[in-house]
PDB file of N, CA and C in Angstrom:
ATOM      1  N   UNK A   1     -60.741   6.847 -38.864  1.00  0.00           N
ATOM      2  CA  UNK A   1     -60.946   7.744 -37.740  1.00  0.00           C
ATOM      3  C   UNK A   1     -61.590   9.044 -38.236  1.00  0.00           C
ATOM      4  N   UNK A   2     -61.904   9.507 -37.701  1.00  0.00           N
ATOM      5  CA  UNK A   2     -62.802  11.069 -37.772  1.00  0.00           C
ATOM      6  C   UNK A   2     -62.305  12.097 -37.906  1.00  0.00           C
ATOM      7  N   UNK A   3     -62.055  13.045 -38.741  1.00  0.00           N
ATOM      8  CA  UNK A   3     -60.584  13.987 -39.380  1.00  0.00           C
ATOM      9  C   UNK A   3     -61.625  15.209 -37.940  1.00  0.00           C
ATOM     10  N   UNK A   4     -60.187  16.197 -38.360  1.00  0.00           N
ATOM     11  CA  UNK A   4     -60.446  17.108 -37.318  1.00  0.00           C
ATOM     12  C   UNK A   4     -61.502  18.142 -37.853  1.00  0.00           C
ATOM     13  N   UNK A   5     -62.051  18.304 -39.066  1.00  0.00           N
ATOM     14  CA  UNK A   5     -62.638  19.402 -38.901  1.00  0.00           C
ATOM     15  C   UNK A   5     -64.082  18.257 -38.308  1.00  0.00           C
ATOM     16  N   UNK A   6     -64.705  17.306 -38.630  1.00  0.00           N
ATOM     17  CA  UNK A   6     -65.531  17.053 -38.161  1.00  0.00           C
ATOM     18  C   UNK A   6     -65.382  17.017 -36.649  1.00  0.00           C
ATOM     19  N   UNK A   7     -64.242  17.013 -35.724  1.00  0.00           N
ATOM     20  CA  UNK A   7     -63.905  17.281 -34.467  1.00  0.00           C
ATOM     21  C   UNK A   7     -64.393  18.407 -34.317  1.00  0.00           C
ATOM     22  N   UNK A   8     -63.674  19.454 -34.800  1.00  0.00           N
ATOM     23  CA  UNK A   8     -64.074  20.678 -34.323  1.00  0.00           C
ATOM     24  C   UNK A   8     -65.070  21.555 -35.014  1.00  0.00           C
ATOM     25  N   UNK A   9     -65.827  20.926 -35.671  1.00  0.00           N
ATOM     26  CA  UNK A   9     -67.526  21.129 -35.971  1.00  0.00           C
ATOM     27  C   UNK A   9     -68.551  20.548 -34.841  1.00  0.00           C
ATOM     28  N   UNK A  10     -67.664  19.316 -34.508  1.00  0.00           N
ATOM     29  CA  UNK A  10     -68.705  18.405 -32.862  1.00  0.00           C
ATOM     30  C   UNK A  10     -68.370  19.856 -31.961  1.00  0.00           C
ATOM     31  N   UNK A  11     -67.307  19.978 -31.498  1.00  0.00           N
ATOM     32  CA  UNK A  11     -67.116  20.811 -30.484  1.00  0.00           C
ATOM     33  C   UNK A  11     -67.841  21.907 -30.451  1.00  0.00           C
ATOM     34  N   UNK A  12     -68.003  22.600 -31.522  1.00  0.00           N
ATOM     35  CA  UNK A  12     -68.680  23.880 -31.935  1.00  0.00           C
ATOM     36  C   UNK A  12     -69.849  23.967 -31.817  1.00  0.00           C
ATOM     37  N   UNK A  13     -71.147  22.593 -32.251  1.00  0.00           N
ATOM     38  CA  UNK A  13     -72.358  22.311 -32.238  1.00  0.00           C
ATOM     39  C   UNK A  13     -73.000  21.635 -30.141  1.00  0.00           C
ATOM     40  N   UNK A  14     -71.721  21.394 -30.214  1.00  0.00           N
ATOM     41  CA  UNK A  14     -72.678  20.908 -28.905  1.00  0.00           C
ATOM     42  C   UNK A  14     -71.901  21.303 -27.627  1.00  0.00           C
ATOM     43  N   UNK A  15     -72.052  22.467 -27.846  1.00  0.00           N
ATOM     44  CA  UNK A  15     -70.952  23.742 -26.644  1.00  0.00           C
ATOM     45  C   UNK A  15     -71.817  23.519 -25.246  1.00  0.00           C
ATOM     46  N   UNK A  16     -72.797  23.257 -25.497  1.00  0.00           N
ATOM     47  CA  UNK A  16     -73.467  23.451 -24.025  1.00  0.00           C
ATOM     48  C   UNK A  16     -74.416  21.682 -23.700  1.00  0.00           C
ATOM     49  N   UNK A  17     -74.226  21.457 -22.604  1.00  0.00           N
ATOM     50  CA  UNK A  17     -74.876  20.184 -22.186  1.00  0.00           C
ATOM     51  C   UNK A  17     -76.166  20.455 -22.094  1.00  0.00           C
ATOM     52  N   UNK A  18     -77.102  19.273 -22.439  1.00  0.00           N
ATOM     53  CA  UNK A  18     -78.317  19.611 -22.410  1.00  0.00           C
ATOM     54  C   UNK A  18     -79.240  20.017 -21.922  1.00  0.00           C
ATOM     55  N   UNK A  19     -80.657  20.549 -21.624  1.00  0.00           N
ATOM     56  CA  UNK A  19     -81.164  21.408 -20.446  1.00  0.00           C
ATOM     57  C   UNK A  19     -81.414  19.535 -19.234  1.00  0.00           C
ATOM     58  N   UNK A  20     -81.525  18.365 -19.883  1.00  0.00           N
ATOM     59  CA  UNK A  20     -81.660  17.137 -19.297  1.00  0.00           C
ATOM     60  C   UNK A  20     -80.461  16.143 -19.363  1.00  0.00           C
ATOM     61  N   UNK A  21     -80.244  15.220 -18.677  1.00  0.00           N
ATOM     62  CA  UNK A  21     -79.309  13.780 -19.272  1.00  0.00           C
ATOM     63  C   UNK A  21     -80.758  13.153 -20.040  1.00  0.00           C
ATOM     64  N   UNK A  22     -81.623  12.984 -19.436  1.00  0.00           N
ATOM     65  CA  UNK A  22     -82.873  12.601 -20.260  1.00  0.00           C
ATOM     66  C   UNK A  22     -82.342  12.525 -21.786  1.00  0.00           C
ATOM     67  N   UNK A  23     -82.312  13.675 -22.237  1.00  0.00           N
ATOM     68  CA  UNK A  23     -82.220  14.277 -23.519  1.00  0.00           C
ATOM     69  C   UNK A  23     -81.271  13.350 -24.810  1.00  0.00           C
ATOM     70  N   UNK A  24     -79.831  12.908 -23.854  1.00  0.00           N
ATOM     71  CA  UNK A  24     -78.984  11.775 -24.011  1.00  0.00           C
ATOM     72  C   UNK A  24     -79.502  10.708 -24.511  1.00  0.00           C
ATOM     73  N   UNK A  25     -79.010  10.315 -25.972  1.00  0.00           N
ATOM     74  CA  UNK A  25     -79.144   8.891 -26.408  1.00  0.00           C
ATOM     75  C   UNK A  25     -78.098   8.041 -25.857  1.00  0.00           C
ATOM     76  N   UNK A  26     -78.493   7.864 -24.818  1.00  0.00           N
ATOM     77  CA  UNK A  26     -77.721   6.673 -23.674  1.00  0.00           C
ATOM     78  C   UNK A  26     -77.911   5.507 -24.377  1.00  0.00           C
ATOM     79  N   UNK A  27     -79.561   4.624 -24.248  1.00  0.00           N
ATOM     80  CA  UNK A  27     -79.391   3.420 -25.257  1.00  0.00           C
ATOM     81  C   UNK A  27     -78.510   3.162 -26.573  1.00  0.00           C
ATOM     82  N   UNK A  28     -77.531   4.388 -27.155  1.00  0.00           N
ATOM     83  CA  UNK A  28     -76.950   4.357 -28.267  1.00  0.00           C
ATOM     84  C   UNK A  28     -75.469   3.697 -27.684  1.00  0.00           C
ATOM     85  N   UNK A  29     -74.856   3.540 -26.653  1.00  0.00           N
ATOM     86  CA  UNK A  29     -74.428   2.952 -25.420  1.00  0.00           C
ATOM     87  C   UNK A  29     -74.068   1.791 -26.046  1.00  0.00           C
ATOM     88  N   UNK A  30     -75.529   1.219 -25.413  1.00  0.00           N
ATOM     89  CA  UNK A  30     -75.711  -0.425 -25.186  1.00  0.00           C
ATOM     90  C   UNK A  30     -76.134  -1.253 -26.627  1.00  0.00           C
ATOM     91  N   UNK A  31     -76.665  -0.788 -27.305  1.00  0.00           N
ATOM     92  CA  UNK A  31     -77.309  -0.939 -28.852  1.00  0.00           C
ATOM     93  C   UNK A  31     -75.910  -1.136 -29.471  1.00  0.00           C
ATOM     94  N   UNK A  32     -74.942  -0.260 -29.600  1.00  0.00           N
ATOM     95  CA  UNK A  32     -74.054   0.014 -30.439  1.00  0.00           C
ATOM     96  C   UNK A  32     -72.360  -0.490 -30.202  1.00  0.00           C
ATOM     97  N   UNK A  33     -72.230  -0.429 -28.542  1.00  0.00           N
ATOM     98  CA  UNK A  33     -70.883  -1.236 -28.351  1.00  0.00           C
ATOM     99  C   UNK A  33     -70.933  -2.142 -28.005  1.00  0.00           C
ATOM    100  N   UNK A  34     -69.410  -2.827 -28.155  1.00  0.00           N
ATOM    101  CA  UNK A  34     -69.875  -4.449 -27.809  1.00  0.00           C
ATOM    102  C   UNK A  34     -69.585  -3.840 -26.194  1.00  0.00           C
ATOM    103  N   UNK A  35     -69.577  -5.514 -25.442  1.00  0.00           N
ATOM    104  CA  UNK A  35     -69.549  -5.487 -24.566  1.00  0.00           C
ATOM    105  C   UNK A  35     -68.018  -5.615 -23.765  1.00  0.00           C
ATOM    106  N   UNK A  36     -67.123  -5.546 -24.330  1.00  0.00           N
ATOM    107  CA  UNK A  36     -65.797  -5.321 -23.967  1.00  0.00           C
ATOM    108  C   UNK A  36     -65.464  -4.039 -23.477  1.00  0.00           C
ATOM    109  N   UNK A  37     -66.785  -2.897 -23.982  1.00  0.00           N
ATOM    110  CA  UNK A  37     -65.848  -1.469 -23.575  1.00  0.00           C
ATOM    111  C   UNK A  37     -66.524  -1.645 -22.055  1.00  0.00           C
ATOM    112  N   UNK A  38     -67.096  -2.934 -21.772  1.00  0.00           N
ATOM    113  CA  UNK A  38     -68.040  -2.581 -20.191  1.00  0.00           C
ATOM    114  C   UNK A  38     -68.418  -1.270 -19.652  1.00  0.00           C
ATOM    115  N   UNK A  39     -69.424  -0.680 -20.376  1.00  0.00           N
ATOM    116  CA  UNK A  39     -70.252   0.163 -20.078  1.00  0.00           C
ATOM    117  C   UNK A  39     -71.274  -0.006 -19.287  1.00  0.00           C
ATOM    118  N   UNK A  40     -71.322   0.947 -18.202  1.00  0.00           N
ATOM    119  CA  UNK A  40     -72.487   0.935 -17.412  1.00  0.00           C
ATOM    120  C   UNK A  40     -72.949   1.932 -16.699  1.00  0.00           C
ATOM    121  N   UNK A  41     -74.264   2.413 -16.235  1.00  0.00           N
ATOM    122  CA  UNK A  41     -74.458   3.031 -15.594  1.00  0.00           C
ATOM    123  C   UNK A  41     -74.832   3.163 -14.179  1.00  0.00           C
ATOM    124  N   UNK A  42     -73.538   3.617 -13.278  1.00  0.00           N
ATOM    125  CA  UNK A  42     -73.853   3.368 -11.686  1.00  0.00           C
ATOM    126  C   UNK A  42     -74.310   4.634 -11.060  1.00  0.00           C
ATOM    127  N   UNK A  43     -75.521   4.736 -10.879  1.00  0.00           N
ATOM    128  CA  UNK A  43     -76.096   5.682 -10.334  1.00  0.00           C
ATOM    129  C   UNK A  43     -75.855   6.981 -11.418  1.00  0.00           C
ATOM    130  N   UNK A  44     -75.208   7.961 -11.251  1.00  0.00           N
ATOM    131  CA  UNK A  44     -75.212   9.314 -11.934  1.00  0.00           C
ATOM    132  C   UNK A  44     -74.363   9.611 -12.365  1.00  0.00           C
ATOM    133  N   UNK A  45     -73.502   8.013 -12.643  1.00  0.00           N
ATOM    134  CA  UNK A  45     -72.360   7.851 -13.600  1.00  0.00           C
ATOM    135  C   UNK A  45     -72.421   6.948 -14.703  1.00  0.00           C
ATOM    136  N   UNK A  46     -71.486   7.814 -15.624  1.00  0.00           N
ATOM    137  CA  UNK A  46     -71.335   6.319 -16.816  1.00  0.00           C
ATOM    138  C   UNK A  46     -69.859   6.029 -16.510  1.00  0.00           C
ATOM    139  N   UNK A  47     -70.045   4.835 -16.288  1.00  0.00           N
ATOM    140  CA  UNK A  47     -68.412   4.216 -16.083  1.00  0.00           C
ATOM    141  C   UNK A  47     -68.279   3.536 -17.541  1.00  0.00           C
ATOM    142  N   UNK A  48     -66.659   3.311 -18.057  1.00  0.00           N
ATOM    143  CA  UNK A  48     -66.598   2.832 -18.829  1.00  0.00           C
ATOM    144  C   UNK A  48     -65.218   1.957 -18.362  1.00  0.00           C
ATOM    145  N   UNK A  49     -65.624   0.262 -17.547  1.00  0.00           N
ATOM    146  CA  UNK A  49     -64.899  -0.779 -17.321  1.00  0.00           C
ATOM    147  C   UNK A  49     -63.749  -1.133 -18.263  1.00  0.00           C
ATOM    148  N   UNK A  50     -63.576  -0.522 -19.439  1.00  0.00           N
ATOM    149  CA  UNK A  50     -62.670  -1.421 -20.138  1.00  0.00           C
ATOM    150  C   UNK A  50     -61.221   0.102 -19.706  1.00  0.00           C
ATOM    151  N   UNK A  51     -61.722   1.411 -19.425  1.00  0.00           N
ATOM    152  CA  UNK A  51     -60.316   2.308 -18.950  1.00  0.00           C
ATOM    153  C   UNK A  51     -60.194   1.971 -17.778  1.00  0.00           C
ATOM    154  N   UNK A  52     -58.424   2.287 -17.590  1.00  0.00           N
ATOM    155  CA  UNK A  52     -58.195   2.303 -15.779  1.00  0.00           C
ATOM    156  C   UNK A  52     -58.703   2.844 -14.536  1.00  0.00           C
ATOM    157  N   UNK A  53     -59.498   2.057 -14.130  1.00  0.00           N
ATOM    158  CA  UNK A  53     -59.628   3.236 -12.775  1.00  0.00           C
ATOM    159  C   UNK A  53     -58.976   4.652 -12.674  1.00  0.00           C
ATOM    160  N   UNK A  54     -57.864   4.616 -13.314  1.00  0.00           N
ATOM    161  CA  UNK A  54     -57.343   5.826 -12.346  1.00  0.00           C
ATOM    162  C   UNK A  54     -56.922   7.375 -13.212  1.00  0.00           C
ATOM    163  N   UNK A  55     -57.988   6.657 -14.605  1.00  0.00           N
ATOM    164  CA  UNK A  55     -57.998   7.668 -15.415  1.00  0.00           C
ATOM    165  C   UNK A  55     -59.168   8.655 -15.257  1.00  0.00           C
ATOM    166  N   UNK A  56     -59.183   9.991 -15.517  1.00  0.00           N
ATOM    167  CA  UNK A  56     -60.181  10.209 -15.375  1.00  0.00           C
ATOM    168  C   UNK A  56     -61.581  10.411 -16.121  1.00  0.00           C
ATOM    169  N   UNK A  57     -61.576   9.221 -17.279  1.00  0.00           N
ATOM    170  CA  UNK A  57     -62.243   8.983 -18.161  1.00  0.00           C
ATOM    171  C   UNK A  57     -63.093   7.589 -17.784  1.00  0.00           C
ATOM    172  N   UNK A  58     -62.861   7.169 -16.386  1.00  0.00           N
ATOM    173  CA  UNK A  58     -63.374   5.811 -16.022  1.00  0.00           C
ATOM    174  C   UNK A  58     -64.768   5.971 -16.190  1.00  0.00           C
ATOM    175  N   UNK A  59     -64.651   7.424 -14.757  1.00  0.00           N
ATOM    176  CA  UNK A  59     -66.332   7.217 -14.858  1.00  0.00           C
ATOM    177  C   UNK A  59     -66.445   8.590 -14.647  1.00  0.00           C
ATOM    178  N   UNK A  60     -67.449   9.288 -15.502  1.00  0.00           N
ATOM    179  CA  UNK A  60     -67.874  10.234 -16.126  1.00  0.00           C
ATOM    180  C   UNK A  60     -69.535  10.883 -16.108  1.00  0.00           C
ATOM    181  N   UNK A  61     -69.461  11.712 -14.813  1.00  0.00           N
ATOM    182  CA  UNK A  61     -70.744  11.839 -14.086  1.00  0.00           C
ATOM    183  C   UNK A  61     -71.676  12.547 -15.886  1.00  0.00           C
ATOM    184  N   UNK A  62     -72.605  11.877 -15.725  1.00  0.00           N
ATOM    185  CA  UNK A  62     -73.549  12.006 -16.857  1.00  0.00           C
ATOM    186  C   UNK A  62     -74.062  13.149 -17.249  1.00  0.00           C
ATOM    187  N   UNK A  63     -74.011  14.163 -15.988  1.00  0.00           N
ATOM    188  CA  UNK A  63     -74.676  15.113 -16.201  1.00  0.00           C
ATOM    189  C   UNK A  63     -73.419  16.169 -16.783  1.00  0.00           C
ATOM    190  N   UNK A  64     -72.108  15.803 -17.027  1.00  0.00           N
ATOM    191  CA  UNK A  64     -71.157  16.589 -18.077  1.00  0.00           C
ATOM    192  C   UNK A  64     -70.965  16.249 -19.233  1.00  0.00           C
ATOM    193  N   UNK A  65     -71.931  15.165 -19.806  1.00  0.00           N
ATOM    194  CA  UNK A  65     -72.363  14.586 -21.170  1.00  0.00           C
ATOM    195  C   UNK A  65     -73.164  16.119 -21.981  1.00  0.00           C
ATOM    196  N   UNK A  66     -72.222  16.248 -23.058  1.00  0.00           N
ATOM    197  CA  UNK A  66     -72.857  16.875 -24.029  1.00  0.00           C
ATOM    198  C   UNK A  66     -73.332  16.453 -24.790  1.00  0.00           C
ATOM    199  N   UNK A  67     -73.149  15.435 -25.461  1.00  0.00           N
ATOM    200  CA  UNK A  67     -74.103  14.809 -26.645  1.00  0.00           C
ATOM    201  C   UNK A  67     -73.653  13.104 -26.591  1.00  0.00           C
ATOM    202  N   UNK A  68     -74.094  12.314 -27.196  1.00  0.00           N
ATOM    203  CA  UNK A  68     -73.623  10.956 -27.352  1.00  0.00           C
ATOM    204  C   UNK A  68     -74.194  10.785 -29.146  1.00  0.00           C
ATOM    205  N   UNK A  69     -73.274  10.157 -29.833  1.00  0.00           N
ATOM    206  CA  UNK A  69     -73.226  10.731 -31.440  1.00  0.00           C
ATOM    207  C   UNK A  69     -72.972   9.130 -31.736  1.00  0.00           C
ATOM    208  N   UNK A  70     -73.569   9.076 -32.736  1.00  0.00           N
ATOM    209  CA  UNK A  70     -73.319   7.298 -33.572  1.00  0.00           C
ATOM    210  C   UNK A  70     -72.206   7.881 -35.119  1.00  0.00           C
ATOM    211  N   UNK A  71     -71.188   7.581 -35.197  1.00  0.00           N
ATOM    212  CA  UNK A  71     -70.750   7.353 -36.561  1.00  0.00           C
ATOM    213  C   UNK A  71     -69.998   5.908 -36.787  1.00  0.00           C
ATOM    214  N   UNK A  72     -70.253   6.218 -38.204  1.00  0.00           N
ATOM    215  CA  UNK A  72     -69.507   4.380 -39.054  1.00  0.00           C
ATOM    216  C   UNK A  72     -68.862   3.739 -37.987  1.00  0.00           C
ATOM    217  N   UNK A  73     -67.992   3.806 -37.387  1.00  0.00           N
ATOM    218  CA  UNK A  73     -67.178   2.862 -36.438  1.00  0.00           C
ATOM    219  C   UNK A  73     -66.909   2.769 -35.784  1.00  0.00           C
ATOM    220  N   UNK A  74     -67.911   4.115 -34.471  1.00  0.00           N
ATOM    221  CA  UNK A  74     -67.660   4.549 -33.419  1.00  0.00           C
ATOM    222  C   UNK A  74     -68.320   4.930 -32.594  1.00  0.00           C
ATOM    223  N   UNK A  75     -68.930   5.248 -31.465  1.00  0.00           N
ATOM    224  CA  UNK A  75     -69.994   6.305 -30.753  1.00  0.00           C
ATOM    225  C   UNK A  75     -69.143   6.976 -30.058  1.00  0.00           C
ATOM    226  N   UNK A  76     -69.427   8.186 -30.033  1.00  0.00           N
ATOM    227  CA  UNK A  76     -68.754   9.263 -29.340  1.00  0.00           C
ATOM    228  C   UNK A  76     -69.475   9.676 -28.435  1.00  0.00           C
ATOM    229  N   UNK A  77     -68.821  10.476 -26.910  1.00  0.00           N
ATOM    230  CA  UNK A  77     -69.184  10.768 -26.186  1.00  0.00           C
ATOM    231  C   UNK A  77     -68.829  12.380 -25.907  1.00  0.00           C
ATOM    232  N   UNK A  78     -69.496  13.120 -26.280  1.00  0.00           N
ATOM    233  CA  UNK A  78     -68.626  14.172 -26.023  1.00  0.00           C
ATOM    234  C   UNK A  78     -68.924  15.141 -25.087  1.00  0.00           C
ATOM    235  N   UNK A  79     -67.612  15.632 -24.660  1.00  0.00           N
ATOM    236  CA  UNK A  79     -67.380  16.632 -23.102  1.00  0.00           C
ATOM    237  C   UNK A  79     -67.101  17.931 -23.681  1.00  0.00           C
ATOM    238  N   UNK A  80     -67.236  18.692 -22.696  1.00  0.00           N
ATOM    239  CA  UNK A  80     -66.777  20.126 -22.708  1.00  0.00           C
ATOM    240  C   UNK A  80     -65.565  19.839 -23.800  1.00  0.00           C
ATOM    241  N   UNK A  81     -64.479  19.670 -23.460  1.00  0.00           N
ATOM    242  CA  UNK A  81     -62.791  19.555 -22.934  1.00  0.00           C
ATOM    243  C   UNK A  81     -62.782  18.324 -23.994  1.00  0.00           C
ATOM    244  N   UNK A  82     -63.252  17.401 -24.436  1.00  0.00           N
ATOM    245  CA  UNK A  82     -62.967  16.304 -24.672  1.00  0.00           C
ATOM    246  C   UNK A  82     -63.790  15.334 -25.660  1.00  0.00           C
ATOM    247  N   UNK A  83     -63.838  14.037 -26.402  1.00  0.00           N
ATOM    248  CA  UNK A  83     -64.324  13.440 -26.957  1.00  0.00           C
ATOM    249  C   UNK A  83     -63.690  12.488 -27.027  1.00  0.00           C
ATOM    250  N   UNK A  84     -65.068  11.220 -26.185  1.00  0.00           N
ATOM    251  CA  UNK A  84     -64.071   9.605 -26.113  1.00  0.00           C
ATOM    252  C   UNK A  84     -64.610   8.743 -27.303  1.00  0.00           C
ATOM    253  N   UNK A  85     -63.926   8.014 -27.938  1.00  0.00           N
ATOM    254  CA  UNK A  85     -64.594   7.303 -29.194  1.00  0.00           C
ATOM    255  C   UNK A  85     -64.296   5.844 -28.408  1.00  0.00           C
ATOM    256  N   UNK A  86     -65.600   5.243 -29.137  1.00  0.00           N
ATOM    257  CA  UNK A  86     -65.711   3.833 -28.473  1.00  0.00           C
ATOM    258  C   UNK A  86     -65.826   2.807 -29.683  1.00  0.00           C
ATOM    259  N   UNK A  87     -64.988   2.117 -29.858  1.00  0.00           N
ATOM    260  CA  UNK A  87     -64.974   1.093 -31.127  1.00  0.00           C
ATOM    261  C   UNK A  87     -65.956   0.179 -31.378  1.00  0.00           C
ATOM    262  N   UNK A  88     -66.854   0.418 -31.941  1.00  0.00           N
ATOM    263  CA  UNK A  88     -67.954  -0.724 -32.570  1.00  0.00           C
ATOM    264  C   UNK A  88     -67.541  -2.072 -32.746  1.00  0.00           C
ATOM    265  N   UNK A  89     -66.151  -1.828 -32.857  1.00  0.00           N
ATOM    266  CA  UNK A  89     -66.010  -3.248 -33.615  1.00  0.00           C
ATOM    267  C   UNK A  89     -65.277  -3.880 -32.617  1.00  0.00           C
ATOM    268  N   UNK A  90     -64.381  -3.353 -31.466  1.00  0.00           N
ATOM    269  CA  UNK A  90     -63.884  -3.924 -30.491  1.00  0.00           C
ATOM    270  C   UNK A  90     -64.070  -3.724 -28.971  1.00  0.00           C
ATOM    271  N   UNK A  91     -64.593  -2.225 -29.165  1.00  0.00           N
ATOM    272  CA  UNK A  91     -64.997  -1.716 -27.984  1.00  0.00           C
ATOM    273  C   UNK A  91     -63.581  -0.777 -27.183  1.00  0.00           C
ATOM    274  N   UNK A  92     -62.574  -0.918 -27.979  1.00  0.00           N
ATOM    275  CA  UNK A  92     -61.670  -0.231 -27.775  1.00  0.00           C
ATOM    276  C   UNK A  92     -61.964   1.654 -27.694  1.00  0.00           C
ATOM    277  N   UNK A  93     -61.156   2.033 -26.413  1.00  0.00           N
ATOM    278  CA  UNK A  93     -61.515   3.518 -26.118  1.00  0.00           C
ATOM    279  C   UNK A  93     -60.307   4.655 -26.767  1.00  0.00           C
ATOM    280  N   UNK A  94     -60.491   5.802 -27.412  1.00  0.00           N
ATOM    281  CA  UNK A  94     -59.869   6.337 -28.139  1.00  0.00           C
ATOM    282  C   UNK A  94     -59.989   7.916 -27.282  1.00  0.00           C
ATOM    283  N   UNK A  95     -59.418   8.886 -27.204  1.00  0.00           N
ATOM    284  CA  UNK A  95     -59.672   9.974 -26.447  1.00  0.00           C
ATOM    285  C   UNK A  95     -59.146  11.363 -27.366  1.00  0.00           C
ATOM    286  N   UNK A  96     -59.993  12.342 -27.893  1.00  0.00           N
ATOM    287  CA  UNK A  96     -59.602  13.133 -28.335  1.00  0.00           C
ATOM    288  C   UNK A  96     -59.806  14.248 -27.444  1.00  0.00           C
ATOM    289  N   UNK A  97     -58.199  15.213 -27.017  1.00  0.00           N
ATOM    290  CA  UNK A  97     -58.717  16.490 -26.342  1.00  0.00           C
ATOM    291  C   UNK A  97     -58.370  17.910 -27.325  1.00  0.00           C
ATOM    292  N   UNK A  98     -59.268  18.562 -26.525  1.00  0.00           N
ATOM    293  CA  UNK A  98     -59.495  20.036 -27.145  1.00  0.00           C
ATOM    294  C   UNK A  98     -58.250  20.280 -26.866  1.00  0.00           C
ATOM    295  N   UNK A  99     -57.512  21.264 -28.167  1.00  0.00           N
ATOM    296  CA  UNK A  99     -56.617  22.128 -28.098  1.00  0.00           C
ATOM    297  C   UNK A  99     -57.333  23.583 -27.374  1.00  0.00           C
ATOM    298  N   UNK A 100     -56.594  24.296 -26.623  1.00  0.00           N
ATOM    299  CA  UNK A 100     -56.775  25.130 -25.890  1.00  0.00           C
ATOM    300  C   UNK A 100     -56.390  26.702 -26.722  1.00  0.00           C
ATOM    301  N   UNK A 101     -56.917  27.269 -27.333  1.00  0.00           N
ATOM    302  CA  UNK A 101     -56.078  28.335 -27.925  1.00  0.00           C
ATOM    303  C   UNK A 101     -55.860  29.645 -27.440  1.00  0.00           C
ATOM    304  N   UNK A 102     -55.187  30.265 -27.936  1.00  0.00           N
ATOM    305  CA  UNK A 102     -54.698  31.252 -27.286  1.00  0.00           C
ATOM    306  C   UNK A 102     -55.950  32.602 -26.633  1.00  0.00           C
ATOM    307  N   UNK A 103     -55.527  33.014 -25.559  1.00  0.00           N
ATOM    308  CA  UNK A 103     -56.924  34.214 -25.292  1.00  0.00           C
ATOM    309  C   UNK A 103     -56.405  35.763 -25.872  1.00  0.00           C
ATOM    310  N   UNK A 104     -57.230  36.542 -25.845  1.00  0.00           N
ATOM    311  CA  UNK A 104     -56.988  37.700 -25.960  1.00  0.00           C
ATOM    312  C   UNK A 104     -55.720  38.197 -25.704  1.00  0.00           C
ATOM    313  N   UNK A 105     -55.978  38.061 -24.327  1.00  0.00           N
ATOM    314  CA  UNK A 105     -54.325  38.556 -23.611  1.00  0.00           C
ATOM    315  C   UNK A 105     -53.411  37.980 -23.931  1.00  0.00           C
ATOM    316  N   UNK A 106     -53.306  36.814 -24.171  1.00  0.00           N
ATOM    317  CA  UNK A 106     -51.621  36.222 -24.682  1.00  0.00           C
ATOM    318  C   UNK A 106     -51.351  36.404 -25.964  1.00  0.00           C
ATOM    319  N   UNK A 107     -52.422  36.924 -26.748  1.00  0.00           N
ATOM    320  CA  UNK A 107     -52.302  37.143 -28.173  1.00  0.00           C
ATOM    321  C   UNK A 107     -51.591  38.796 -28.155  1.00  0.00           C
ATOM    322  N   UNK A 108     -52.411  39.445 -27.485  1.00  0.00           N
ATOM    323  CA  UNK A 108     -51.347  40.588 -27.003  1.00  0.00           C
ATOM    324  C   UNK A 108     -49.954  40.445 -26.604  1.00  0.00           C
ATOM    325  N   UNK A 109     -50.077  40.140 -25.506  1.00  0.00           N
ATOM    326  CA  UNK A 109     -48.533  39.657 -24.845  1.00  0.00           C
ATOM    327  C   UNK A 109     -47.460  39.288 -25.920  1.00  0.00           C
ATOM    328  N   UNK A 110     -48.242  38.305 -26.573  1.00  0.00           N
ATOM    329  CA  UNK A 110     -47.092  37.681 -27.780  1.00  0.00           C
ATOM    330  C   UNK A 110     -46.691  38.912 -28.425  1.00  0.00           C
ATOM    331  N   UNK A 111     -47.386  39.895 -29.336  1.00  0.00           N
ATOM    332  CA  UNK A 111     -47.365  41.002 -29.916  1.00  0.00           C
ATOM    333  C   UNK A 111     -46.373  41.287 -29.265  1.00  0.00           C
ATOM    334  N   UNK A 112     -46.661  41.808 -28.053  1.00  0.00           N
ATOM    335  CA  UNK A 112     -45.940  43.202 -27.573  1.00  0.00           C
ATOM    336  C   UNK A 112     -44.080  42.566 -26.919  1.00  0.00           C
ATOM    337  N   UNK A 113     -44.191  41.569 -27.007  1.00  0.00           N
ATOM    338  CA  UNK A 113     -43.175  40.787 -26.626  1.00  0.00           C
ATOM    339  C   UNK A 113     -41.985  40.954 -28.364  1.00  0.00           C
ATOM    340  N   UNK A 114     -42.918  40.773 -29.112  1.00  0.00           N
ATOM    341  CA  UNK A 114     -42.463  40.181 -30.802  1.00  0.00           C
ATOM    342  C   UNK A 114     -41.712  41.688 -30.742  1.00  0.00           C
ATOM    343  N   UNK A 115     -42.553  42.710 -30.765  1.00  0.00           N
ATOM    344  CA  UNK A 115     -41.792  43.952 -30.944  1.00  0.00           C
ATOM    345  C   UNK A 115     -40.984  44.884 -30.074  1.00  0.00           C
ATOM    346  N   UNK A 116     -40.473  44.272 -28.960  1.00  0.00           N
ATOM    347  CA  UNK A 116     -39.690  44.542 -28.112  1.00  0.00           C
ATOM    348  C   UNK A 116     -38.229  44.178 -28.240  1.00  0.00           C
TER     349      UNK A 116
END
């Protein structure tokens, strides 16, 4: 699997979606998974048939695609918020989410809380 700093080097490099979906190596998709993760594209979505309907990783309007990435045993899809890995070798779906860290203000808050 893909250690976290290369996670949060993806996250860092591809902060903003592209000025196109054009831009998207979509064929890296169909080239690269089998056909168990049932990938497809319905209209101005990529659905991915092998999650539940009722996740909200089924289907994934294209135009919140930040990058689509090939490594050793996987293609990644990555979101704002998120990164789905798709198994080369089975087509099995894997989901990594962003930790959320703390903002300004709660970093304060904490402070002023600590010394109270």
């Amino acid at each position: 699997m893909i250690q976290k700093k290369a996670i949060d080097s993806i996250y860092k490099k591809f902060r903003k979606r592209p000025a196109s979906p054009d831009e998207l190596d979509i064929p890296l998709l169909f080239e690269k998974v089998p056909m168990e993760a049932g990938i497809e594209i319905d209209g101005e979505n990529l659905v991915l048939n092998s999650v539940d309907s009722n996740s909200p990783f089924h289907k994934i309007p294209v135009s919140h695609i930040h990058a689509i990435l090939d490594f050793d045993e996987a293609v990644a899809i990555v979101l704002h918020s998120s990164i789905i890995f798709i198994s080369k070798e089975d087509g099995s779906v894997s989901v990594h989410l962003r930790e959320i860290g703390l903002t300004l203000l709660d970093r304060v808050r904490s402070m002023l809380t600590a010394q109270a």
